[in-house]
C-alpha atoms as a PDB file:
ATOM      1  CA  UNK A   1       4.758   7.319 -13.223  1.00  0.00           C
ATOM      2  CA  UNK A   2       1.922   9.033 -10.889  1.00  0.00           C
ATOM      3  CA  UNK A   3      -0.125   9.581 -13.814  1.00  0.00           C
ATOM      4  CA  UNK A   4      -0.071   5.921 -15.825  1.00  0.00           C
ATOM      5  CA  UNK A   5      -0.327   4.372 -12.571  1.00  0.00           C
ATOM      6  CA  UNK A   6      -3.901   6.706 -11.437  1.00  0.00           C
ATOM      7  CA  UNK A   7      -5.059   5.692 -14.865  1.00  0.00           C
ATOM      8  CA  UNK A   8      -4.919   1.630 -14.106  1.00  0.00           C
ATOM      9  CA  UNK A   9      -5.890   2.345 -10.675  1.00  0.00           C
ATOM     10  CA  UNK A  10      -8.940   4.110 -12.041  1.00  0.00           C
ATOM     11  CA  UNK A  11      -9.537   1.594 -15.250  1.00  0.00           C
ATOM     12  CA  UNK A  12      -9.608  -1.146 -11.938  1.00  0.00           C
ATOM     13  CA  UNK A  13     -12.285   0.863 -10.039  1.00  0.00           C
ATOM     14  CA  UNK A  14     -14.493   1.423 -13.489  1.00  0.00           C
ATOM     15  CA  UNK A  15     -14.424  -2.748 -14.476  1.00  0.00           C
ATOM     16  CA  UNK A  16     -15.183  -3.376 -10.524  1.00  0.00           C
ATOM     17  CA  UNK A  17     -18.261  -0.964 -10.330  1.00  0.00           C
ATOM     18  CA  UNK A  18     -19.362  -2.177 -13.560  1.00  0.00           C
ATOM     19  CA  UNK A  19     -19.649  -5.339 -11.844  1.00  0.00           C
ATOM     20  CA  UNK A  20     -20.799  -4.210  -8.617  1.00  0.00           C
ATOM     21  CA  UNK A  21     -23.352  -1.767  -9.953  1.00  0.00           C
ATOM     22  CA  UNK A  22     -24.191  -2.447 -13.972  1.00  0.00           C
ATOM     23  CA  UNK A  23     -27.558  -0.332 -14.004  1.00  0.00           C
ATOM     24  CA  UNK A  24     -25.091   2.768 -13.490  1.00  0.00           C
ATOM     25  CA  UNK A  25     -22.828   1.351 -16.077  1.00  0.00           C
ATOM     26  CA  UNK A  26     -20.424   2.232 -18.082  1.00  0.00           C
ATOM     27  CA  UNK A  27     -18.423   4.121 -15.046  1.00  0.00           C
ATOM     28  CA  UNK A  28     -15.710   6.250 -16.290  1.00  0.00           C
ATOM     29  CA  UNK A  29     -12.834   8.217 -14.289  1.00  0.00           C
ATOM     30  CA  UNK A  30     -11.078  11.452 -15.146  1.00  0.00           C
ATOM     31  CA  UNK A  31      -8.005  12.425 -13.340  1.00  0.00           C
ATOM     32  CA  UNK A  32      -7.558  16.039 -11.816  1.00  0.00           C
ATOM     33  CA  UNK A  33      -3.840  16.771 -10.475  1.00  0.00           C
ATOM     34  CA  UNK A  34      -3.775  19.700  -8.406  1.00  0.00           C
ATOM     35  CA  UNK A  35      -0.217  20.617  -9.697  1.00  0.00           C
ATOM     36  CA  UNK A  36       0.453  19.048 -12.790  1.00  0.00           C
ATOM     37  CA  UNK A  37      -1.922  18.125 -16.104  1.00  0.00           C
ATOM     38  CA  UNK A  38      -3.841  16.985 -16.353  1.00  0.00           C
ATOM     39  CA  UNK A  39      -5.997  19.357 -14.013  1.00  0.00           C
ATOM     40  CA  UNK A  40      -9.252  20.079 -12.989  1.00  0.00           C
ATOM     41  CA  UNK A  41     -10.164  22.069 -15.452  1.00  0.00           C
ATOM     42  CA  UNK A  42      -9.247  19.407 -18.312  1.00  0.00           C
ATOM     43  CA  UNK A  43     -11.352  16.981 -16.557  1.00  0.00           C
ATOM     44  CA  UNK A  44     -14.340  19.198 -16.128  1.00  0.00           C
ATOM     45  CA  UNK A  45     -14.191  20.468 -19.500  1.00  0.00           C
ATOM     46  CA  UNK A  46     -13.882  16.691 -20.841  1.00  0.00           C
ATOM     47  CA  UNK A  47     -16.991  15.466 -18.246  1.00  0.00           C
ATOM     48  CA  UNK A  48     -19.187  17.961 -19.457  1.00  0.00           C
ATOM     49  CA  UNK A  49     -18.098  16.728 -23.113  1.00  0.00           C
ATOM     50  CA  UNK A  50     -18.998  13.309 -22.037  1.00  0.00           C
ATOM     51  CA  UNK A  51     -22.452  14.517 -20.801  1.00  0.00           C
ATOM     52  CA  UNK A  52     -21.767  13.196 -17.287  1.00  0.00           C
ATOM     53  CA  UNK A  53     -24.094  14.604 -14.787  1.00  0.00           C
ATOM     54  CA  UNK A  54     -23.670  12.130 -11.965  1.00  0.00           C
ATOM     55  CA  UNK A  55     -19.597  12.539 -10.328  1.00  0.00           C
ATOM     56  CA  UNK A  56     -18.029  11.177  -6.979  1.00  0.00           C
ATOM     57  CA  UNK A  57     -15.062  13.453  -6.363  1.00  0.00           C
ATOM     58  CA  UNK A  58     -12.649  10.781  -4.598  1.00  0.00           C
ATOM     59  CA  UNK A  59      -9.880  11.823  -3.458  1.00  0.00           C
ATOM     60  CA  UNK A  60      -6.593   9.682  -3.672  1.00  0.00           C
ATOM     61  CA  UNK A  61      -5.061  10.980  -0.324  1.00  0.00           C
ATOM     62  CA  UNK A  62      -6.548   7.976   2.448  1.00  0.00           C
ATOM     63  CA  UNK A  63      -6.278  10.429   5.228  1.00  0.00           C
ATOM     64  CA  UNK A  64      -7.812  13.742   5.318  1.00  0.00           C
ATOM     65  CA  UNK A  65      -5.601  17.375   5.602  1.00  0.00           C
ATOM     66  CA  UNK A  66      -6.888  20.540   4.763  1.00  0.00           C
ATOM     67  CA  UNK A  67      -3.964  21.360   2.462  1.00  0.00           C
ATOM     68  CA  UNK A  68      -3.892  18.249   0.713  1.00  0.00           C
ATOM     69  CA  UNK A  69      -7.647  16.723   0.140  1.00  0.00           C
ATOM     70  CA  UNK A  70      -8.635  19.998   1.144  1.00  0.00           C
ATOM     71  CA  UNK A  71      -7.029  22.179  -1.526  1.00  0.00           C
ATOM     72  CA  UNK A  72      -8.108  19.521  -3.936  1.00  0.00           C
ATOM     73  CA  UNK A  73     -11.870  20.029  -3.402  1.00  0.00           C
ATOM     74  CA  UNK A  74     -11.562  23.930  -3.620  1.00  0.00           C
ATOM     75  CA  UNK A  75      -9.783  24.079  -6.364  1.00  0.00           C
ATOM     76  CA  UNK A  76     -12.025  21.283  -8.409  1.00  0.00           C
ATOM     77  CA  UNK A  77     -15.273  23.948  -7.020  1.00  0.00           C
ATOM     78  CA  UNK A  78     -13.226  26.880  -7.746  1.00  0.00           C
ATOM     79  CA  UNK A  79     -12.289  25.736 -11.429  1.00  0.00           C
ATOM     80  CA  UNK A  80     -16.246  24.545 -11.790  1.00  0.00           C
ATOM     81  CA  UNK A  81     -17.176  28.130 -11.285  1.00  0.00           C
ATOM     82  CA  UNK A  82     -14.378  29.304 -13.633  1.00  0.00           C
ATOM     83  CA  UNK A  83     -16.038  27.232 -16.497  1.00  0.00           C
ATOM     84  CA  UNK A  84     -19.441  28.121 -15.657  1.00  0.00           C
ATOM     85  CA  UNK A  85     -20.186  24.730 -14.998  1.00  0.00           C
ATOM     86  CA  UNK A  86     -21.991  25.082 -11.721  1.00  0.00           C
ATOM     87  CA  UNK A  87     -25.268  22.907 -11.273  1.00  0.00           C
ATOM     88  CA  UNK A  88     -23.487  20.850 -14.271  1.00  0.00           C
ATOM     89  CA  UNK A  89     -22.812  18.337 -12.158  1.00  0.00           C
ATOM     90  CA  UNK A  90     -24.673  16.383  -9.072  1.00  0.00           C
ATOM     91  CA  UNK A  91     -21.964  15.556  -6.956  1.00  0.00           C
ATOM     92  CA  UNK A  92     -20.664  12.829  -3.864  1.00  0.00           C
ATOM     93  CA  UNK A  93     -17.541  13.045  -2.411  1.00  0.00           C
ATOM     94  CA  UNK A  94     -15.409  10.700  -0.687  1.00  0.00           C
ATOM     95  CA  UNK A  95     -12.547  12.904   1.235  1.00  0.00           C
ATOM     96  CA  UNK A  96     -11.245  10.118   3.591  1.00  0.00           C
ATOM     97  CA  UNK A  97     -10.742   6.537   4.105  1.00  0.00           C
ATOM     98  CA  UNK A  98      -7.753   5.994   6.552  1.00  0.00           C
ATOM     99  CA  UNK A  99      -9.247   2.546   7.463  1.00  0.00           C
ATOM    100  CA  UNK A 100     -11.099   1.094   5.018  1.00  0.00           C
ATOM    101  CA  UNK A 101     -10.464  -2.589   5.295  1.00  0.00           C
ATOM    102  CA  UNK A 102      -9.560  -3.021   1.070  1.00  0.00           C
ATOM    103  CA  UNK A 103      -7.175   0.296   1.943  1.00  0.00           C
ATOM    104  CA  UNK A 104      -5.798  -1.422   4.981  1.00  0.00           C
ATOM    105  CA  UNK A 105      -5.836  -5.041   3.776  1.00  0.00           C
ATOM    106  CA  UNK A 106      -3.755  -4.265   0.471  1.00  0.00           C
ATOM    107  CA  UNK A 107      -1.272  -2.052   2.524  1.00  0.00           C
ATOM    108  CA  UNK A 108      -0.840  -5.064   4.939  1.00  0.00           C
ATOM    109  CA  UNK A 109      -0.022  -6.918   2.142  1.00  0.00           C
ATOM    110  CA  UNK A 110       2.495  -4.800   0.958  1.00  0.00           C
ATOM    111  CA  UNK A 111       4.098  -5.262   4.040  1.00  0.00           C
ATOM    112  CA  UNK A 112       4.194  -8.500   3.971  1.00  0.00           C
ATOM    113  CA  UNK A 113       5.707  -8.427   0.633  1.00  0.00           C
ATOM    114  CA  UNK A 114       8.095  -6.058   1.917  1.00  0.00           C
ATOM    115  CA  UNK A 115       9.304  -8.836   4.833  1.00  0.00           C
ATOM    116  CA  UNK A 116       9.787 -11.155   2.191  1.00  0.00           C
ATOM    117  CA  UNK A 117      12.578  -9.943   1.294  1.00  0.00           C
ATOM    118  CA  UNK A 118      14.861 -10.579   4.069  1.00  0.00           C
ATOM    119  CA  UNK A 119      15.942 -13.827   5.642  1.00  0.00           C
ATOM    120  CA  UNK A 120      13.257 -16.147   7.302  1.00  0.00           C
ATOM    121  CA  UNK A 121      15.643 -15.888  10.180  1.00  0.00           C
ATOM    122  CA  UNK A 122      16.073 -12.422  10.825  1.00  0.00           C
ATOM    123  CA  UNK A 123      12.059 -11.258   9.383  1.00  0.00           C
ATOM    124  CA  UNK A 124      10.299 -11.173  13.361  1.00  0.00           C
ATOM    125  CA  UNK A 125      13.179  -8.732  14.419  1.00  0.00           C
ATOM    126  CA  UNK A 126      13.166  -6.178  11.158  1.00  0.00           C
ATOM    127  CA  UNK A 127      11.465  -2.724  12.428  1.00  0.00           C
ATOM    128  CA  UNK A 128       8.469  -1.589  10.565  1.00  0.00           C
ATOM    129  CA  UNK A 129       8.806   2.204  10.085  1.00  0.00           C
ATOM    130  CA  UNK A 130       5.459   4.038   8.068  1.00  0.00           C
ATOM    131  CA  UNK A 131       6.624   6.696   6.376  1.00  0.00           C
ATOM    132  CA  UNK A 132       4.262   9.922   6.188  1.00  0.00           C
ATOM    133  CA  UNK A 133       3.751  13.182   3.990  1.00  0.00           C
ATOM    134  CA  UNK A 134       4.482  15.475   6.988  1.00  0.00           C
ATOM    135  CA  UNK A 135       2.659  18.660   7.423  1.00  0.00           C
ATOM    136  CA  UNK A 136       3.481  22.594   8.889  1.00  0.00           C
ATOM    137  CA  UNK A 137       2.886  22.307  12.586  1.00  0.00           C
ATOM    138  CA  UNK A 138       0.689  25.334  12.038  1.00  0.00           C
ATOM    139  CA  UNK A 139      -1.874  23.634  10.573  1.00  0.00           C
ATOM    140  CA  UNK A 140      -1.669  20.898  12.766  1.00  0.00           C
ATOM    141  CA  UNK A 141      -2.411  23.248  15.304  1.00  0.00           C
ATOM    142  CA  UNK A 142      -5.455  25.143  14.009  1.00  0.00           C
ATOM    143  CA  UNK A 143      -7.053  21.167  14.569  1.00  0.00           C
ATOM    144  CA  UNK A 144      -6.544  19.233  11.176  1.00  0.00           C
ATOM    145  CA  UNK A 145      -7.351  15.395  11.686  1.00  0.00           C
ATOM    146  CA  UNK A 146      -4.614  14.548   9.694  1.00  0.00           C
ATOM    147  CA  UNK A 147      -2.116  13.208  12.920  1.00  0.00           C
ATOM    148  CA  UNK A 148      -5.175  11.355  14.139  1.00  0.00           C
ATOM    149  CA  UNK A 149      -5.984   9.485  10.845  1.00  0.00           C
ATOM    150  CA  UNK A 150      -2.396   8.578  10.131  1.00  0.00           C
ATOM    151  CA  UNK A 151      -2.226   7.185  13.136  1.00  0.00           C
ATOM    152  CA  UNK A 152      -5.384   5.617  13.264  1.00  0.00           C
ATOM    153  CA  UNK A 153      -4.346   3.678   9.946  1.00  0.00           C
ATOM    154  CA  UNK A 154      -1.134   2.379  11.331  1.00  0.00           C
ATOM    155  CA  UNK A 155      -3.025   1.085  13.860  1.00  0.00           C
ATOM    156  CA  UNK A 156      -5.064  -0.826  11.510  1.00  0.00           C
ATOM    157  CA  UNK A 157      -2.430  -2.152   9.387  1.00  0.00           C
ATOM    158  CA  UNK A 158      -0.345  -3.228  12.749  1.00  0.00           C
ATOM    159  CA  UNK A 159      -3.531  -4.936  13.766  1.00  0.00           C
ATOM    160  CA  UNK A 160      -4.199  -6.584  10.753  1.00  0.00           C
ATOM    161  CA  UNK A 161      -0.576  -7.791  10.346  1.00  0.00           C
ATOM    162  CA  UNK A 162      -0.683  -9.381  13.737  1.00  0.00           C
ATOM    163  CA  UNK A 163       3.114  -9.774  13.677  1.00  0.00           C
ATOM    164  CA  UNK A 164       5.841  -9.496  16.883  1.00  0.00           C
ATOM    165  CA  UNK A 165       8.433  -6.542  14.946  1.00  0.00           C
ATOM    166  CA  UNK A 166       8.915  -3.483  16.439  1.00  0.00           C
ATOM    167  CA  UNK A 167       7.633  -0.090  14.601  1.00  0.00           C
ATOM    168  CA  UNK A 168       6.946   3.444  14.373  1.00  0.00           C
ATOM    169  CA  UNK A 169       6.062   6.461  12.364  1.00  0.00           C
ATOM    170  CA  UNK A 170       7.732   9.203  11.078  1.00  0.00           C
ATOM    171  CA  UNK A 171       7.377  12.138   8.107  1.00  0.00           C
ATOM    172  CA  UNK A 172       9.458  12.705   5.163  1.00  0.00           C
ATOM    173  CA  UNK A 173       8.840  15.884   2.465  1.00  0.00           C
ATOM    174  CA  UNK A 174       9.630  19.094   5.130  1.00  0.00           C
ATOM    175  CA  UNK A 175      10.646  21.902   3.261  1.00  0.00           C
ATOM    176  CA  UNK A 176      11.437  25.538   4.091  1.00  0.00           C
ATOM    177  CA  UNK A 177      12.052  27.037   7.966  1.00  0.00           C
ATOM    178  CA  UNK A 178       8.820  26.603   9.463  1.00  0.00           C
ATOM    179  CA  UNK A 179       8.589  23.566  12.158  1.00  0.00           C
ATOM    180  CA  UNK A 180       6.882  20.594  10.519  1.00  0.00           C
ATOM    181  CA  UNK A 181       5.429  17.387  12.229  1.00  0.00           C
ATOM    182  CA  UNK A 182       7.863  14.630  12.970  1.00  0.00           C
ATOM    183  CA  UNK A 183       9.801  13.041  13.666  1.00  0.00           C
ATOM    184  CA  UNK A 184      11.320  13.171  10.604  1.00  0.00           C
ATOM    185  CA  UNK A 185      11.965  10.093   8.670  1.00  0.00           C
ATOM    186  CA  UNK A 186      15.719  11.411   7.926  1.00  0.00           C
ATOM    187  CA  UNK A 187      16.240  12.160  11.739  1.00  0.00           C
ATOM    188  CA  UNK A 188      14.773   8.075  12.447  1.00  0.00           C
ATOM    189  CA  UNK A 189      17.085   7.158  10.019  1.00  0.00           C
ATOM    190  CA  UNK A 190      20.218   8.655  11.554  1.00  0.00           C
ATOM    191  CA  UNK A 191      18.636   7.554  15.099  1.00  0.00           C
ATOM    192  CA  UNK A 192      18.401   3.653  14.109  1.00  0.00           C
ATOM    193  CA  UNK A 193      21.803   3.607  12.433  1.00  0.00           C
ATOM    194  CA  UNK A 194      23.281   5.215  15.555  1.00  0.00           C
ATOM    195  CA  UNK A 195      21.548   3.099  17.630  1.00  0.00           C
ATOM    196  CA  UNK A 196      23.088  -0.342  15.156  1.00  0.00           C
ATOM    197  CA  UNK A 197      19.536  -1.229  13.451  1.00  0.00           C
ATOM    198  CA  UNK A 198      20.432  -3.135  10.488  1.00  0.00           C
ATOM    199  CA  UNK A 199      16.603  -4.360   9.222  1.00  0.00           C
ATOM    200  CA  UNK A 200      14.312  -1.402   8.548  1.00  0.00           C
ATOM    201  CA  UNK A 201      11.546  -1.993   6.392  1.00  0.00           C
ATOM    202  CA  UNK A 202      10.641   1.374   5.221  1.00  0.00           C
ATOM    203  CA  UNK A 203       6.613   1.484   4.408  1.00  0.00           C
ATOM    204  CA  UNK A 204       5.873   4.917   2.049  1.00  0.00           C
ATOM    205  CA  UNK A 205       2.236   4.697   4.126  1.00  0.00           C
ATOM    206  CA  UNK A 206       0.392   8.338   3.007  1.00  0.00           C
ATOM    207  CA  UNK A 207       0.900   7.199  -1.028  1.00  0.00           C
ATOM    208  CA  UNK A 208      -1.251   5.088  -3.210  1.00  0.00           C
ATOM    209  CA  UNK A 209       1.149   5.008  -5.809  1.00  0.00           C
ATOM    210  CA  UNK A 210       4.713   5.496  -6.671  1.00  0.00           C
ATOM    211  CA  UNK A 211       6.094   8.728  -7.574  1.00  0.00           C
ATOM    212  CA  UNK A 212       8.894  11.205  -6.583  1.00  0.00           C
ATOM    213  CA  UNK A 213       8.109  11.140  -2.978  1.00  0.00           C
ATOM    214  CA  UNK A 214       8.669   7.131  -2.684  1.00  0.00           C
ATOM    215  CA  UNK A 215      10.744   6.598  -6.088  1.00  0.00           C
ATOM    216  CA  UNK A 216      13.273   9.574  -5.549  1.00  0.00           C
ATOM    217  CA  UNK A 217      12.889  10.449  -2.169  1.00  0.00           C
ATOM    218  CA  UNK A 218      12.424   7.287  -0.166  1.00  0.00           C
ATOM    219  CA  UNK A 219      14.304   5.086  -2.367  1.00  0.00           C
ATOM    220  CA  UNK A 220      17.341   7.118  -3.619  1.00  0.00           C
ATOM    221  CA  UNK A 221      17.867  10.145  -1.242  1.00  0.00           C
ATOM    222  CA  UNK A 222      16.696   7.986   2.403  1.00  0.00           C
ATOM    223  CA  UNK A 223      17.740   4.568   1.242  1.00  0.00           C
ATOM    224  CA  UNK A 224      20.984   6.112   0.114  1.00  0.00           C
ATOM    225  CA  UNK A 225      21.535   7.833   3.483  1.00  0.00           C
ATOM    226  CA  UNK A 226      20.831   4.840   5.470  1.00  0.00           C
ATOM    227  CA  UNK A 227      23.059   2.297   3.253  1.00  0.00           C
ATOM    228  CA  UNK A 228      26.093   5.537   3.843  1.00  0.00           C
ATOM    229  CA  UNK A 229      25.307   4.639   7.213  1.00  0.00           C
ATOM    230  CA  UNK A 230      25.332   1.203   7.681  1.00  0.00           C
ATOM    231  CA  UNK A 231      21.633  -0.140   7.288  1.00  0.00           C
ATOM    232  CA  UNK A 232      22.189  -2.634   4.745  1.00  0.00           C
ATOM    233  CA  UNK A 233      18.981  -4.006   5.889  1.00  0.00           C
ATOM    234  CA  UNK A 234      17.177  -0.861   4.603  1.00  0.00           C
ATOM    235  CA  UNK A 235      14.114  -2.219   2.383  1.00  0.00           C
ATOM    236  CA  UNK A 236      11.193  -0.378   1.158  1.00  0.00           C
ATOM    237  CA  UNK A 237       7.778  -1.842   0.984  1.00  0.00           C
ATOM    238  CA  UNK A 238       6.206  -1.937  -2.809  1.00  0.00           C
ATOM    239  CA  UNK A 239       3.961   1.308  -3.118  1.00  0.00           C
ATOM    240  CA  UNK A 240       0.010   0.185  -4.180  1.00  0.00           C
ATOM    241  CA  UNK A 241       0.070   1.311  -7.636  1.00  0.00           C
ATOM    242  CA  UNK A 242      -2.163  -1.081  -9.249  1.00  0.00           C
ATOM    243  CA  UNK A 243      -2.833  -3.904  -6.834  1.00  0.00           C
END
């Protein structure tokens, strides 16, 4: 549902600027996936359609990575040259927001949501674990900001919460041979069943919306492992989607 749920996500940010800003009005958003349609290149195409001149490239990842935000911006300049559509366009870009207060305020909230779901009685002992997109240590290496801004927003969102439960951070997604940042959120998983954790409150904290990383992978594959091992406590925290 990545797609419907952008779409009322961006249909939220057009009726807010509207308000905010009505001498620029009407705002309109286009959506460019960088894997799946639609693309850049259907929402350049349709923009210059439109006649827009005046764009904010805004990327959806809150903290910055070279392959993720990153690869999004070259591609959207790369397709822009493809199209001849150079100059087209006067352009802004927001690439980053790991602790914006509305980012870290509505994540808080989810939290809290999440909490509410256990017993009044056990909810100041259940341990808060943020679950990341994790990255190649390779490019971690070569000095991408992306460690520093995930943890930076946990920060926030522990701050803001103000709450007494334990937590941590791990990263899910690792594929292929090459070491990858953890720890991994399967390897915490099998650590705080071994260690007899029954309350985790998993929080999908790199994604804005649901999709297969929170609806297939958190949910089914994770919350399946950690049920198999006794976690019946093992909750995960609504995604933002469209609050």
């Amino acid at each position: 549902p990545i797609l419907r749920w952008t779409r009322l996500q961006g249909e939220g940010m057009c009726a807010r600027l509207d308000q905010l800003s009505p001498e620029t009005a009407p705002h309109r958003f286009y959506v460019a996936f960088r894997y799946a349609r639609p693309n850049a290149a259907m929402a350049l195409a349709q923009m210059a359609a439109d006649g827009i001149t005046r764009a904010v490239a805004f990327s959806q990842y809150p903290q910055y990575s070279c392959t993720t935000t990153g690869s999004s911006l070259n591609d959207l300049w790369r397709t822009q040259a493809r199209l001849g559509l150079e100059g087209r366009f006067r352009w802004s870009i927001i690439d980053r927001w790991p602790t914006h207060p509305g980012y870290i305020g509505a994540m808080a909230d989810a939290v809290r949501d999440g909490l509410s779901r256990y017993p009044a009685e056990v909810r100041d002992d259940v341990l808060l674990m943020f679950s990341a997109h994790s990255l190649p240590l390779s490019v971690i290496e070569r000095g991408d900001s992306y460690p520093q801004e995930m943890g930076a927003t946990v920060h926030a969102v522990l701050d803001a919460l103000a709450l007494p439960n334990p937590s941590l951070l791990c990263y899910q997604s690792e594929v292929g041979p090459v070491r990858w940042l953890g720890p991994s959120t399967e390897h915490t998983i099998r650590r705080l069943a071994h260690g007899k954790r029954h309350n985790v409150l998993a929080i999908p904290i790199a994604f804005v919306n649901d999709h297969i990383e929170t609806l297939s992978e958190l949910d089914l594959e994770y919350g399946g492992l950690a049920h198999r091992l006794g976690l019946q406590g093992f909750v995960r925290a609504p995604a933002l989607n469209d609050r």
